[in-house]
N, C-alpha and C. Protein backbone atom coordinates (compact mmCIF):
# COMPACT_ATOMS: atom_id res chain seq x y z
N UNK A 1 55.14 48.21 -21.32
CA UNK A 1 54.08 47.38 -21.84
C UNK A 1 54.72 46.17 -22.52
N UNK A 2 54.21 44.95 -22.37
CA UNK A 2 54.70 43.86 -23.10
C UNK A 2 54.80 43.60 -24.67
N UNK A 3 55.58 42.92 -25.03
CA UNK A 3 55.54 42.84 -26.52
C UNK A 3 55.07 41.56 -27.02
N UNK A 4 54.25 41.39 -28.00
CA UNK A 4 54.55 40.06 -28.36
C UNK A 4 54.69 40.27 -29.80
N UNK A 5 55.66 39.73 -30.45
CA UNK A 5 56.71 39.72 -31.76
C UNK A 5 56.07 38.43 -32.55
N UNK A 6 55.36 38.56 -33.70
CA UNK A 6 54.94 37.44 -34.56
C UNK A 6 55.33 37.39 -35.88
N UNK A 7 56.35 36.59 -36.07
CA UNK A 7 57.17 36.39 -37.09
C UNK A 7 56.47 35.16 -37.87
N UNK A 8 56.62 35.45 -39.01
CA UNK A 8 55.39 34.61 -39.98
C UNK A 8 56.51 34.64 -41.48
N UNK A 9 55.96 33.48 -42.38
CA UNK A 9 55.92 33.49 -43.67
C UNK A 9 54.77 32.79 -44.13
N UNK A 10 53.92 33.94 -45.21
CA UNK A 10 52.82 33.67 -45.06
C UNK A 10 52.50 33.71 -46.84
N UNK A 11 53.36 32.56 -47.61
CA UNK A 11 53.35 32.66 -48.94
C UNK A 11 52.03 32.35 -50.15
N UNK A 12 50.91 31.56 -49.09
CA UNK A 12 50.42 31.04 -49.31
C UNK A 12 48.77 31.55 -49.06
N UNK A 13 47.67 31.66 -49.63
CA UNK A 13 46.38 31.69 -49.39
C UNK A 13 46.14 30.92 -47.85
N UNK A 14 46.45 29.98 -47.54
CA UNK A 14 46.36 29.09 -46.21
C UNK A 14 46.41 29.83 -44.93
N UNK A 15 48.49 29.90 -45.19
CA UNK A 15 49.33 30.43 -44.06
C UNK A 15 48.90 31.85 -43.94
N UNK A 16 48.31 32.49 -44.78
CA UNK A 16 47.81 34.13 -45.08
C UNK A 16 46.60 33.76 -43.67
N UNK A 17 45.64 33.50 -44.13
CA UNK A 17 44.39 33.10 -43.58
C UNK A 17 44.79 32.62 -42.13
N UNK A 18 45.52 31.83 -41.72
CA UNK A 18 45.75 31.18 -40.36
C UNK A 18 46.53 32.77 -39.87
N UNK A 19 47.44 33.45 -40.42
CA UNK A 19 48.03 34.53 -39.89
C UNK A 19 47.03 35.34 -39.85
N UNK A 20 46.24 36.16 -40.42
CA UNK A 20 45.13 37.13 -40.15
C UNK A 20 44.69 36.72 -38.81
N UNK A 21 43.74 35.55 -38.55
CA UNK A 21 43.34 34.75 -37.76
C UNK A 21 44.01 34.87 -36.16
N UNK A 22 45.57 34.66 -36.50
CA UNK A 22 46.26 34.82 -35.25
C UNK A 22 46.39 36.23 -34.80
N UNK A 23 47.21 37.25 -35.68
CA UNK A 23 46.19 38.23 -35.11
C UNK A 23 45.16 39.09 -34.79
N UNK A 24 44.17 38.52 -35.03
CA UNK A 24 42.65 39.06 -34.50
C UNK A 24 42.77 38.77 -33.10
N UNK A 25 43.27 36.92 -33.19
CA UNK A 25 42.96 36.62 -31.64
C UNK A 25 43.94 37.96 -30.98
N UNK A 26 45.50 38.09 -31.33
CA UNK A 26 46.53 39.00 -30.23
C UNK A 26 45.42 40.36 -30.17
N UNK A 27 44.38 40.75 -30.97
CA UNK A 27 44.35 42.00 -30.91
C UNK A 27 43.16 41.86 -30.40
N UNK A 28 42.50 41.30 -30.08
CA UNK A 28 41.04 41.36 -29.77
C UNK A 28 40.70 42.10 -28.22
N UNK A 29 39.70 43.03 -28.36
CA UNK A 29 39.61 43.67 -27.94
C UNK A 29 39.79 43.71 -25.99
N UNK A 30 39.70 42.37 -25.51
CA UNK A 30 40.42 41.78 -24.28
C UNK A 30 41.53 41.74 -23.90
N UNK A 31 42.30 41.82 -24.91
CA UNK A 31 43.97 41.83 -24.52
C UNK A 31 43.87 43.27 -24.35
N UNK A 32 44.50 43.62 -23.08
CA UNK A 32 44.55 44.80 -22.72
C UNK A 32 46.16 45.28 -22.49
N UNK A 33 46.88 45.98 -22.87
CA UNK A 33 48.16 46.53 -22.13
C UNK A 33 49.45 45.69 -22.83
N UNK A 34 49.23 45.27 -24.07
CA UNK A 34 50.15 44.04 -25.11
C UNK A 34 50.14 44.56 -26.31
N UNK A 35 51.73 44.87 -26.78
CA UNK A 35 51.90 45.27 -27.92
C UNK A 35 52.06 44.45 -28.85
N UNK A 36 51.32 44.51 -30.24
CA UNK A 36 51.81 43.21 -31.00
C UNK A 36 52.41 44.00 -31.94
N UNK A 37 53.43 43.19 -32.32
CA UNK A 37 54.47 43.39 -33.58
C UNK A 37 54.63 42.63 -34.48
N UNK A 38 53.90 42.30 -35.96
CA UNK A 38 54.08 41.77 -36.49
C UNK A 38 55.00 41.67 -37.83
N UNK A 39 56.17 40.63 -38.02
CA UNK A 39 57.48 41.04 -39.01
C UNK A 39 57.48 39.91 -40.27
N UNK A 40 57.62 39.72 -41.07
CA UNK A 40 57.95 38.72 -42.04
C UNK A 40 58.81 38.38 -41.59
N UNK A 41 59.20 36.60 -41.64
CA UNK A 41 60.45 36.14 -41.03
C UNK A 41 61.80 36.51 -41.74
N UNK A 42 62.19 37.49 -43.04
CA UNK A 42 62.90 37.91 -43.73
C UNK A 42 62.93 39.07 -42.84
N UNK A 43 62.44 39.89 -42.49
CA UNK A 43 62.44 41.15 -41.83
C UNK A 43 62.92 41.26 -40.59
N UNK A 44 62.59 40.25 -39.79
CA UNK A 44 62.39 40.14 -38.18
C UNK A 44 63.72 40.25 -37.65
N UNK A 45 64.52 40.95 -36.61
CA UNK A 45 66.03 41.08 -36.57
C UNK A 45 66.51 40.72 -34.87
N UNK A 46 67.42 40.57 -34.56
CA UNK A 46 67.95 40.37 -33.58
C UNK A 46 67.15 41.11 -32.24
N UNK A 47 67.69 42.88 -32.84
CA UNK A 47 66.45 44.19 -32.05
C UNK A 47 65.14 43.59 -31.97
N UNK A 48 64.36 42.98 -32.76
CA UNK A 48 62.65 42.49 -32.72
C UNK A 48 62.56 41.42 -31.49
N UNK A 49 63.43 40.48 -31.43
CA UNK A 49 63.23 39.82 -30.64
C UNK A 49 63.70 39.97 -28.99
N UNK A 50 65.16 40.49 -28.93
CA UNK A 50 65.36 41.23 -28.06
C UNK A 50 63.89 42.10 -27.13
N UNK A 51 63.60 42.84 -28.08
CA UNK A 51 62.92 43.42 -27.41
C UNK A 51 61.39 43.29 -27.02
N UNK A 52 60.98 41.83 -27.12
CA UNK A 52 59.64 41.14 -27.70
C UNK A 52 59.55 40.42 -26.08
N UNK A 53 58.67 39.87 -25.62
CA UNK A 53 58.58 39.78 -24.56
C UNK A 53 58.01 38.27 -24.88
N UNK A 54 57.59 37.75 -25.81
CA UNK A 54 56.52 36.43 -26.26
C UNK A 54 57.20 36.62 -27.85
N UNK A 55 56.93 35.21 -28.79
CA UNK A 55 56.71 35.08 -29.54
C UNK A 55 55.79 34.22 -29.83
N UNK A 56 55.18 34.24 -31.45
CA UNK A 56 54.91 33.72 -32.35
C UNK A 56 55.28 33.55 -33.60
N UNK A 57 55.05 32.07 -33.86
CA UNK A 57 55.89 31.62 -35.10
C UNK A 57 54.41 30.97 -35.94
N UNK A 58 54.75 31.58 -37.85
CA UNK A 58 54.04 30.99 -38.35
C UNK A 58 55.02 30.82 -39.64
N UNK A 59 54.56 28.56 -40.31
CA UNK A 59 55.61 29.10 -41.24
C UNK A 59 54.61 27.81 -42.08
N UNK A 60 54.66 27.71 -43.62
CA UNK A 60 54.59 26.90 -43.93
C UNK A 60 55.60 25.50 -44.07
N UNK A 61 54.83 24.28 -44.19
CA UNK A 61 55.69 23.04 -44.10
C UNK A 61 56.23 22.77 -45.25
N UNK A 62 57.51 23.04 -46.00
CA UNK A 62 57.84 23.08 -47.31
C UNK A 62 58.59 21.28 -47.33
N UNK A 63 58.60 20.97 -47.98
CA UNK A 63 59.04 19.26 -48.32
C UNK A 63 59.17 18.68 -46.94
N UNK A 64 58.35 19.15 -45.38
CA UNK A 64 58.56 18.22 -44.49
C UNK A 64 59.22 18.74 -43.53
N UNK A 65 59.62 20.64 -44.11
CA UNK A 65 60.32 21.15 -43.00
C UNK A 65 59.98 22.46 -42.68
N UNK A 66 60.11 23.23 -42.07
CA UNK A 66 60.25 25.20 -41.45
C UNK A 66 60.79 25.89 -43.20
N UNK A 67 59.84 26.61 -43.48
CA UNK A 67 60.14 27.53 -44.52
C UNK A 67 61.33 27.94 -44.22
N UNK A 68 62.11 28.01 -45.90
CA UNK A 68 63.54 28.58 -45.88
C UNK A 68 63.80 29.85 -45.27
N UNK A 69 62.37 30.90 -45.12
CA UNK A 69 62.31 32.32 -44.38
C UNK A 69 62.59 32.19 -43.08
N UNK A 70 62.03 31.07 -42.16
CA UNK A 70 62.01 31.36 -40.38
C UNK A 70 63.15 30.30 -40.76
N UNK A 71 63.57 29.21 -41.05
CA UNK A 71 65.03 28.96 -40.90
C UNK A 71 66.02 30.22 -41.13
N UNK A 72 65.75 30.75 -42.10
CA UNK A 72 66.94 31.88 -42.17
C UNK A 72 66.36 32.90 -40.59
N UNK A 73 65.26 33.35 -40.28
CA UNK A 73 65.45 34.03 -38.75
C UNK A 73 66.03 33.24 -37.80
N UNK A 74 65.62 32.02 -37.39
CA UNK A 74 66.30 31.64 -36.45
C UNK A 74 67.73 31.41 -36.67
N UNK A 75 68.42 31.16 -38.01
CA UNK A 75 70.14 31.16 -38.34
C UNK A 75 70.70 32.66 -37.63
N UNK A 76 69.43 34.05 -38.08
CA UNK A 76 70.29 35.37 -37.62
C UNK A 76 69.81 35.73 -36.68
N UNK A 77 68.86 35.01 -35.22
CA UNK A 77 68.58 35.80 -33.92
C UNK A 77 69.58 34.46 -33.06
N UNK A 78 69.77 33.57 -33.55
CA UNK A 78 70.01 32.22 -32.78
C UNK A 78 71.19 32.80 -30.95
N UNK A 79 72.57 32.68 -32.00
CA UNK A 79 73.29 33.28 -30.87
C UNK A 79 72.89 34.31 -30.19
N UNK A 80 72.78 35.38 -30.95
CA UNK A 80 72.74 36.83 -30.14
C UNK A 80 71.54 36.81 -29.35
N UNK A 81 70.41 35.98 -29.41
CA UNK A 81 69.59 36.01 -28.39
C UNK A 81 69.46 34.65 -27.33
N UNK A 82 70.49 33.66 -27.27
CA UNK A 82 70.42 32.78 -26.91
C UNK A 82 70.26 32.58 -25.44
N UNK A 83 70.84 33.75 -24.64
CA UNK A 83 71.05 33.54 -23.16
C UNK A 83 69.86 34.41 -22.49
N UNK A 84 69.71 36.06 -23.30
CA UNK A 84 68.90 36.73 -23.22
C UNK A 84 67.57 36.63 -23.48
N UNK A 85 67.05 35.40 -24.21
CA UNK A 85 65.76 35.02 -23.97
C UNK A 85 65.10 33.69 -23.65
N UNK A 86 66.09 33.22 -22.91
CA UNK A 86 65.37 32.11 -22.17
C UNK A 86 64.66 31.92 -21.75
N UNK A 87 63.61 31.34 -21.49
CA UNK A 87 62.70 31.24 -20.63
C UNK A 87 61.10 31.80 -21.02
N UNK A 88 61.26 32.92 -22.18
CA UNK A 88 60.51 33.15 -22.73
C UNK A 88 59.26 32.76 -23.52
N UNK A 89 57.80 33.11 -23.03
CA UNK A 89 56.72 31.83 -23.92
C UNK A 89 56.72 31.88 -25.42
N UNK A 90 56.55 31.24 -26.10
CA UNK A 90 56.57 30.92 -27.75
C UNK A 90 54.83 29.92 -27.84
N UNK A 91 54.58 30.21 -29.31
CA UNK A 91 53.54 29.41 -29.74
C UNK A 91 53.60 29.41 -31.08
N UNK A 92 53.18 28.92 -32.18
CA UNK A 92 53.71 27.91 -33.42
C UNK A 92 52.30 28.20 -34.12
N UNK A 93 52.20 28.31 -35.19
CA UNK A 93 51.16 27.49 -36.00
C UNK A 93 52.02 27.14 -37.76
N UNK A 94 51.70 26.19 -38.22
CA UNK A 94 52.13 25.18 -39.17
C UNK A 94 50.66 24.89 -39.79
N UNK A 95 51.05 24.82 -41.65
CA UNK A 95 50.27 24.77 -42.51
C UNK A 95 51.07 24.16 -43.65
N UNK A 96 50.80 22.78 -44.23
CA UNK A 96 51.22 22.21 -44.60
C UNK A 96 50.24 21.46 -46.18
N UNK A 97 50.36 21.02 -46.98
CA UNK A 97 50.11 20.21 -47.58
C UNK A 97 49.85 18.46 -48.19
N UNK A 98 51.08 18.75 -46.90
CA UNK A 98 51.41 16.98 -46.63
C UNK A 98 51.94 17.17 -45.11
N UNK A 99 52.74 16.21 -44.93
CA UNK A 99 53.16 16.07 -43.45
C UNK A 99 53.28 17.84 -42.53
N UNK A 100 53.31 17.80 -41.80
CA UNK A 100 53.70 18.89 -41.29
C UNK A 100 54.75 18.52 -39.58
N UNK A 101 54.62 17.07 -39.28
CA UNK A 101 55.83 16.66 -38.35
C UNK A 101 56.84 17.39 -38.25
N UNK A 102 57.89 17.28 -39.51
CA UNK A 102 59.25 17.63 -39.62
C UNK A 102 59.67 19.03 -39.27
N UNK A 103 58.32 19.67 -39.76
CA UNK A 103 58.48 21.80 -39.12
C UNK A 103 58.45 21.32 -38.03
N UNK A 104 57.15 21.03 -37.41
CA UNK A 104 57.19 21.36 -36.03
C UNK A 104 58.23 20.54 -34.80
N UNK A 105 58.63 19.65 -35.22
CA UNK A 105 59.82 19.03 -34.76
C UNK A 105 61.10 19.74 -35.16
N UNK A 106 61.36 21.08 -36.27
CA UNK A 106 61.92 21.63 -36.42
C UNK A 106 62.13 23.14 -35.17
N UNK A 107 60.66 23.37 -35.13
CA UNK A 107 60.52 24.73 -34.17
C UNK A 107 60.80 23.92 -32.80
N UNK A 108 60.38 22.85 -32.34
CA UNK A 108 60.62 22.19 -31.52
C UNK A 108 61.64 21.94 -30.31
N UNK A 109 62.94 22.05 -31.66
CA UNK A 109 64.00 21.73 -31.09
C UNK A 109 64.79 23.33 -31.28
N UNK A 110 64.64 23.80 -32.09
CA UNK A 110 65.63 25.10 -32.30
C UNK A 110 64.56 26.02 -30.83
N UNK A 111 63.75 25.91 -30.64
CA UNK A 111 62.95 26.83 -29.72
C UNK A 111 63.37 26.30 -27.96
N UNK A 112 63.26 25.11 -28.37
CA UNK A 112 64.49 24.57 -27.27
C UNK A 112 65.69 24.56 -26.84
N UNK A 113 66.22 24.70 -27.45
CA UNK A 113 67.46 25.59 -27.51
C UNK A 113 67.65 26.75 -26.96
N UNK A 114 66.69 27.58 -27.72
CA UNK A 114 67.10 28.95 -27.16
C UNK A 114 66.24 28.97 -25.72
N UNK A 115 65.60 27.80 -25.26
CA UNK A 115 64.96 27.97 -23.90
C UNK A 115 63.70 28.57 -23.63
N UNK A 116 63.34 28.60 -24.84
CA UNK A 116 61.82 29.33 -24.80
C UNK A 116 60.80 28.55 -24.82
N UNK A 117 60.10 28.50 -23.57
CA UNK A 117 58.60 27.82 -22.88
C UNK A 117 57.48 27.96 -24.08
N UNK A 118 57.16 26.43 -24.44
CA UNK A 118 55.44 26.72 -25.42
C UNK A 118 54.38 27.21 -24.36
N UNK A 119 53.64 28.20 -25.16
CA UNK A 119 52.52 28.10 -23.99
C UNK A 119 50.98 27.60 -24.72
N UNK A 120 51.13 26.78 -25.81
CA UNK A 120 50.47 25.91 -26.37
C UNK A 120 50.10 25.02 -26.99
N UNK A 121 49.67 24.03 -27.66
CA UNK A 121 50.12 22.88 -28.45
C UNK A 121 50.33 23.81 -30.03
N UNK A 122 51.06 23.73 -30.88
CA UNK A 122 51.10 23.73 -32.02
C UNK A 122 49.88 23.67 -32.85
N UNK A 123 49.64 24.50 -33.43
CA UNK A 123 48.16 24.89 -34.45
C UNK A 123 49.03 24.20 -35.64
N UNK A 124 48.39 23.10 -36.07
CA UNK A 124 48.94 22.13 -37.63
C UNK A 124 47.82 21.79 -38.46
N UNK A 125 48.04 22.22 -39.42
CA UNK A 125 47.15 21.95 -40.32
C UNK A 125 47.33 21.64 -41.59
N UNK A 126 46.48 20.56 -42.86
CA UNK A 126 46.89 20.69 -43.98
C UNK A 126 45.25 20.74 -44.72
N UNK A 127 46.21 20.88 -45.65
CA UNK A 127 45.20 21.65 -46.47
C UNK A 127 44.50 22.49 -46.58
N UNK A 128 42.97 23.06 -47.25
CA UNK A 128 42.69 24.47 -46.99
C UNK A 128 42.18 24.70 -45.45
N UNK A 129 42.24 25.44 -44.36
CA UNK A 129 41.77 26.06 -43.14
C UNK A 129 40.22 25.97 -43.29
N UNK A 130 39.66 25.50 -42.42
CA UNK A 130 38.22 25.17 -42.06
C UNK A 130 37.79 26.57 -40.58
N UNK A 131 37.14 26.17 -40.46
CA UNK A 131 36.42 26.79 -39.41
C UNK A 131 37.70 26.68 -37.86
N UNK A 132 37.17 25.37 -37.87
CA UNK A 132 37.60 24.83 -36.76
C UNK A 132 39.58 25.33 -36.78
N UNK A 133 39.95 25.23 -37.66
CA UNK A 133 41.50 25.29 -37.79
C UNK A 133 41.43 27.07 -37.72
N UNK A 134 40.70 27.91 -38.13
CA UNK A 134 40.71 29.49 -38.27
C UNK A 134 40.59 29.62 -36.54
N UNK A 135 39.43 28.78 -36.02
CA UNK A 135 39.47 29.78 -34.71
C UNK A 135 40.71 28.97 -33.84
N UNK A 136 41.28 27.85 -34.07
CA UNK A 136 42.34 27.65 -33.81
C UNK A 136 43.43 28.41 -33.14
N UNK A 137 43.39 28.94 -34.62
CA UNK A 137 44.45 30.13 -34.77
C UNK A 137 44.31 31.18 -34.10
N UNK A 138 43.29 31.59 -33.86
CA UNK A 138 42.80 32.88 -33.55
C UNK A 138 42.31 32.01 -31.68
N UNK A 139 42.82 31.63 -31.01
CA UNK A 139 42.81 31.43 -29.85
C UNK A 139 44.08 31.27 -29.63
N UNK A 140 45.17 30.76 -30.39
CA UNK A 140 46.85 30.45 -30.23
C UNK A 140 47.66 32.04 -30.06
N UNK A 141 46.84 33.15 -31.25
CA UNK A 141 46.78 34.43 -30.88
C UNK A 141 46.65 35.17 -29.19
N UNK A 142 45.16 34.89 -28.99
CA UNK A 142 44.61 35.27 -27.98
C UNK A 142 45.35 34.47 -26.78
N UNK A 143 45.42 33.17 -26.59
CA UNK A 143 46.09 33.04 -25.85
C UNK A 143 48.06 33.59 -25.41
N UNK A 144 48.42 34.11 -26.28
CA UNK A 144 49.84 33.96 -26.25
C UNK A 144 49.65 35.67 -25.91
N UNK A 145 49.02 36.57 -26.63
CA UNK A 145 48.90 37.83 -25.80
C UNK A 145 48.47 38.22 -24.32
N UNK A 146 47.25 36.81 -24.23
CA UNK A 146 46.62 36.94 -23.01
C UNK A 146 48.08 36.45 -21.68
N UNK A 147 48.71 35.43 -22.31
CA UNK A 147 49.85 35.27 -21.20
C UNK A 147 50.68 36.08 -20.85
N UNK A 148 50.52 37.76 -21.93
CA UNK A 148 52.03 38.47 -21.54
C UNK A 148 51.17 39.99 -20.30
N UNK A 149 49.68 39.67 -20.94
CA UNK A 149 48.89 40.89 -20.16
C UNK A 149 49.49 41.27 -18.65
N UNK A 150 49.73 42.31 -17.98
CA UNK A 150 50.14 42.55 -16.74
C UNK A 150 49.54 42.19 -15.50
């Protein structure tokens, strides 16, 4: 069965809310035959991703960049998964206060790197989550499980 691995830092009332959101969409009752795994980006390990078939990334935009949490995951999956997950789909959501550019030009390029395909535009947002930004989220979910279904 497929995995999809959603690595989050979610320090915030916002990033909390956009993460719930994302997975409702992975879990909703349509995704059929997709395991979701969800890790704090402090938690999330080499084994998580390895064995993850999709990711998702959620992080807040701290002074313009990727929370110090998913910078520190991607510093400890970087090499050891570099060759072994190429090609792999990824999807993003970003919650910010002010700019939120500099993250996602952050996930951007490190996700490029390791060769891993978006399979959506980036969910960005600032300030508090509206309607429109919740189901956002909760389709960036649904879609990224719906791509790993068999």
């Amino acid at each position: 069965m497929p995995t999809l691995l959603i690595v989050h830092h979610t320090p915030s009332p916002g990033t909390q809310a956009l993460f719930e959101k994302v997975v409702e969409g992975a879990t909703t009752d349509e995704i059929e035959d997709v395991t979701v795994v969800r890790k704090p980006a402090l938690a999330a390990t080499v084994p998580d991703v390895l064995d993850a078939d999709g990711y998702l990334l959620g992080t807040p935009a701290n002074l313009g960049y990727i929370s110090g949490a998913l910078k520190h995951f991607f510093d400890t999956v970087y090499y050891p998964c570099l060759d072994a997950t190429a090609g792999r789909p990824y999807g993003c959501w970003i919650h910010g206060n002010e700019g939120t550019e500099g993250a996602e030009r952050a996930i951007t390029s490190i996700t490029g790197a390791l060769g891993w395909t978006p399979i959506s535009r980036t969910v960005e947002l600032r300030g508090e989550p509206d309607k429109a930004d919740l189901d956002a989220a909760w389709e960036l979910g649904a879609t990224a499980a719906a791509s790993l279904m068999p």
